[in-house]
N, C-alpha and C. Protein backbone atom coordinates (compact mmCIF):
# COMPACT_ATOMS: atom_id res chain seq x y z
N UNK A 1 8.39 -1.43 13.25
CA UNK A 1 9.56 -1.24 12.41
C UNK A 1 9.36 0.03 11.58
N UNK A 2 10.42 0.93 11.41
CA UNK A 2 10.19 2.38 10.76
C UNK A 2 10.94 2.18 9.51
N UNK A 3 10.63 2.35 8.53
CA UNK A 3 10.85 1.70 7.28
C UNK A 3 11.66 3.11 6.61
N UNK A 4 12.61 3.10 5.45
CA UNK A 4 13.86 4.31 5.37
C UNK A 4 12.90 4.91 3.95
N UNK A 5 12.72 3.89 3.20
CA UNK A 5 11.53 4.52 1.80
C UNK A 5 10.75 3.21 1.74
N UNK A 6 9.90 3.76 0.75
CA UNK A 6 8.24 3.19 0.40
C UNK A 6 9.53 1.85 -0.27
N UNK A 7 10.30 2.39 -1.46
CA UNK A 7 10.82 1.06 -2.17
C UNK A 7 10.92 -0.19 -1.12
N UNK A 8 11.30 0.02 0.11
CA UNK A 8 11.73 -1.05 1.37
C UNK A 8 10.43 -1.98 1.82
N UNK A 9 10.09 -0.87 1.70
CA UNK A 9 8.66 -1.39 2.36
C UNK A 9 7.52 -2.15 1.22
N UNK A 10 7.78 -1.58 0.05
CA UNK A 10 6.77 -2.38 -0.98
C UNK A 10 7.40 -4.14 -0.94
N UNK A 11 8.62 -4.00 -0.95
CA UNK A 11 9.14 -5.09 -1.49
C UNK A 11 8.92 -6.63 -0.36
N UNK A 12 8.32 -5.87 1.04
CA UNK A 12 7.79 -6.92 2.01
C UNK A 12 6.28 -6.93 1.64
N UNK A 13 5.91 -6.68 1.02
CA UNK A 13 4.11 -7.07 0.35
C UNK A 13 4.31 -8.06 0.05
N UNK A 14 3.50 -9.08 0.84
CA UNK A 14 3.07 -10.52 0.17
C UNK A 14 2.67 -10.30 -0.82
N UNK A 15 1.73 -10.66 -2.18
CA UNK A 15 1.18 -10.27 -2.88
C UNK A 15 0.42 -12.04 -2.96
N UNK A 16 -0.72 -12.27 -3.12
CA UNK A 16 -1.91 -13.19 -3.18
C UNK A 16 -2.55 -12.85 -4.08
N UNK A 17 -3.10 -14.26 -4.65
CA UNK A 17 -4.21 -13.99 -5.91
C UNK A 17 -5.18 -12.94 -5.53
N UNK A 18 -6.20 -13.31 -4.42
CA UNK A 18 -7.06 -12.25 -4.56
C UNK A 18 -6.69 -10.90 -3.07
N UNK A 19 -5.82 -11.05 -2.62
CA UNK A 19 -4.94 -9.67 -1.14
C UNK A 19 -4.16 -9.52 -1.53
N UNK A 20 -3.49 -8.70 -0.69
CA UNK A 20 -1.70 -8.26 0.02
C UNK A 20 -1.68 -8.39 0.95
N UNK A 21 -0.92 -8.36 1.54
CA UNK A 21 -0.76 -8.42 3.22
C UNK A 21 0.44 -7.75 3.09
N UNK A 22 0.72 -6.49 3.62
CA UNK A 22 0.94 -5.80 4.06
C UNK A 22 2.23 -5.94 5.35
N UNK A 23 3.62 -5.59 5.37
CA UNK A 23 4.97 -6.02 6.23
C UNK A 23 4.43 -5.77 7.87
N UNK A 24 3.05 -5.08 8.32
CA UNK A 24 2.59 -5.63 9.82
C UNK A 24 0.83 -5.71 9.68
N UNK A 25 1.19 -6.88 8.43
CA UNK A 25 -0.08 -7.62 8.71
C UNK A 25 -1.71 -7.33 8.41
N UNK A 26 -1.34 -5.92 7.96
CA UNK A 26 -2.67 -5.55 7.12
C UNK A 26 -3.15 -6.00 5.93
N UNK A 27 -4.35 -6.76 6.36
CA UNK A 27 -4.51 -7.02 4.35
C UNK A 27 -5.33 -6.19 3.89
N UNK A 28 -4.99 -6.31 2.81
CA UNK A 28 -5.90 -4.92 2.20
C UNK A 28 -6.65 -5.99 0.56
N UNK A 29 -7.67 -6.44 -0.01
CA UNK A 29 -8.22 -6.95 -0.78
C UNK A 29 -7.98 -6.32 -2.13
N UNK A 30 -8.06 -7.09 -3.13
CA UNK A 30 -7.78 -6.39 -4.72
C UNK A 30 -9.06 -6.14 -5.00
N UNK A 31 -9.80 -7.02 -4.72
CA UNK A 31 -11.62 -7.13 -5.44
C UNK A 31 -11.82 -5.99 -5.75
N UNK A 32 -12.13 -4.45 -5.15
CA UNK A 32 -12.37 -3.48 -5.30
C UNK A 32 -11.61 -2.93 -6.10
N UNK A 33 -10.63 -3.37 -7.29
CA UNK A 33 -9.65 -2.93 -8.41
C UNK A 33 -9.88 -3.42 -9.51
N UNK A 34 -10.52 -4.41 -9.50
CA UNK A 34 -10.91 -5.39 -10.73
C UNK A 34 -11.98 -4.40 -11.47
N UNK A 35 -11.95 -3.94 -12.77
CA UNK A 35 -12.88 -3.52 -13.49
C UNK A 35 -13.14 -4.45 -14.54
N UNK A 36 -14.04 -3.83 -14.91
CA UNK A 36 -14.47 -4.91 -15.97
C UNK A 36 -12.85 -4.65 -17.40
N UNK A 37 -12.03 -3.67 -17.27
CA UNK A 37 -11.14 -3.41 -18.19
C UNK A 37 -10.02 -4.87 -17.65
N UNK A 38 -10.35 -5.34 -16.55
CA UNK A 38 -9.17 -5.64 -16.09
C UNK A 38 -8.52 -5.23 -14.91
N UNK A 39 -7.41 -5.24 -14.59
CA UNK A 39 -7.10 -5.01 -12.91
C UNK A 39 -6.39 -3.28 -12.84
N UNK A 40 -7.26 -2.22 -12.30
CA UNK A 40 -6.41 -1.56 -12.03
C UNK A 40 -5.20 -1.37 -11.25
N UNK A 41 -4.15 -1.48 -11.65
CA UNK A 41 -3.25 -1.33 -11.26
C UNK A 41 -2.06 0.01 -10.69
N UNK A 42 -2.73 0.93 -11.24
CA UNK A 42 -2.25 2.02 -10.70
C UNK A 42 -3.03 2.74 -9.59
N UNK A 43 -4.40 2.64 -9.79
CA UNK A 43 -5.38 2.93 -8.37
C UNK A 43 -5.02 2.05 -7.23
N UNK A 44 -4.50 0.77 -7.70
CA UNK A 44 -4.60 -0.22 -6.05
C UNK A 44 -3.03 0.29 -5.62
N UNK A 45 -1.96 0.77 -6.72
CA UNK A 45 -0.10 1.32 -6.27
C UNK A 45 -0.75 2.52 -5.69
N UNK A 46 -1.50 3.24 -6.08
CA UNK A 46 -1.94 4.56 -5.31
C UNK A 46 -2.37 4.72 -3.94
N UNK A 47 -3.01 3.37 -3.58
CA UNK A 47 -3.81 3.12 -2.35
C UNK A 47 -2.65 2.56 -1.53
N UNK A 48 -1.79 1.85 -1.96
CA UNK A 48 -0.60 1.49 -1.32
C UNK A 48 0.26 2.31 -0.67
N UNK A 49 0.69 3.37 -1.89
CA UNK A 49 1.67 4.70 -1.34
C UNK A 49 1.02 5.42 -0.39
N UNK A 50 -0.70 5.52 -0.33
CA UNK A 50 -0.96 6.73 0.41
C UNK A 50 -1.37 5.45 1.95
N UNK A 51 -1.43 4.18 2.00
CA UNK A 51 -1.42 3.50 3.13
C UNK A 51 0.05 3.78 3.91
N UNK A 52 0.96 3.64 3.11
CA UNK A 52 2.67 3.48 3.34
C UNK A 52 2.40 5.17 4.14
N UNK A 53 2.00 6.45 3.69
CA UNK A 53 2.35 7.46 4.36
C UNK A 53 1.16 8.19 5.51
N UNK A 54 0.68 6.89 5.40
CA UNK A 54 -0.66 7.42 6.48
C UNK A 54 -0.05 6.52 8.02
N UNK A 55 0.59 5.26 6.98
CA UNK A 55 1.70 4.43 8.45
C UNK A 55 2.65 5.01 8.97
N UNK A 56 3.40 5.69 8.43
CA UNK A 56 4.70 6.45 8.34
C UNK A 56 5.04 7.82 8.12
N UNK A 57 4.24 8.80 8.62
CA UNK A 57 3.94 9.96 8.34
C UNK A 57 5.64 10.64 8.85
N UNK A 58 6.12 11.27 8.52
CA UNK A 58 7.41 12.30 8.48
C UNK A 58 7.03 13.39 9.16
N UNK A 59 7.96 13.78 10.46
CA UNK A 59 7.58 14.69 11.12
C UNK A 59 7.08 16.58 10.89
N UNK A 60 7.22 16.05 9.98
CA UNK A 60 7.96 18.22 8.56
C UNK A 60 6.41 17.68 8.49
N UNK A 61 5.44 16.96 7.79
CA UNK A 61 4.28 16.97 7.48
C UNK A 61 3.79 16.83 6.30
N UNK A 62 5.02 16.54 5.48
CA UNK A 62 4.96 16.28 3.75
C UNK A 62 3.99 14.94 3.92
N UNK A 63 4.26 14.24 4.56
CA UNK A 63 3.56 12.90 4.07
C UNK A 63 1.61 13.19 4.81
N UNK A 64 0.94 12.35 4.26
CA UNK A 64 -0.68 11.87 5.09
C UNK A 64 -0.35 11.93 6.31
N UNK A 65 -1.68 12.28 6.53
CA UNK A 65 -2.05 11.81 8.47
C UNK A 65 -3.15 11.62 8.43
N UNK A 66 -3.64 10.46 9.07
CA UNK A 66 -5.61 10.37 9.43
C UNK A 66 -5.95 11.39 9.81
């Protein structure tokens, strides 16, 4: 499925106490966000957006590529 923006696509994230799972099935774990401050939350939205454009890369080349 080719998704139109990230907003579309965030909003199919399962979200789980300790994963996400991801709209084809990738989970991706929080554990590695937890600091001792508490949960980063903008490093694990960061890891999200740049998963979303490493899935979905735009042919022009603005977005990630492995």
């Amino acid at each position: 499925m080719k998704y139109k923006a990230f907003k579309d696509w965030f909003q199919e994230i399962k979200w789980l106490k300790d994963k996400v799972i991801l709209p084809n099935d990738i989970t991706i774990e929080k554990s590695t966000y937890i600091t001792k401050d508490g949960f980063d939350i903008d490093g694990f939205n960061s890891l999200l957006f740049k998963t979303y454009n490493t899935l979905y890369p735009v042919s022009d080349g603005r977005r990630y590529k492995k």
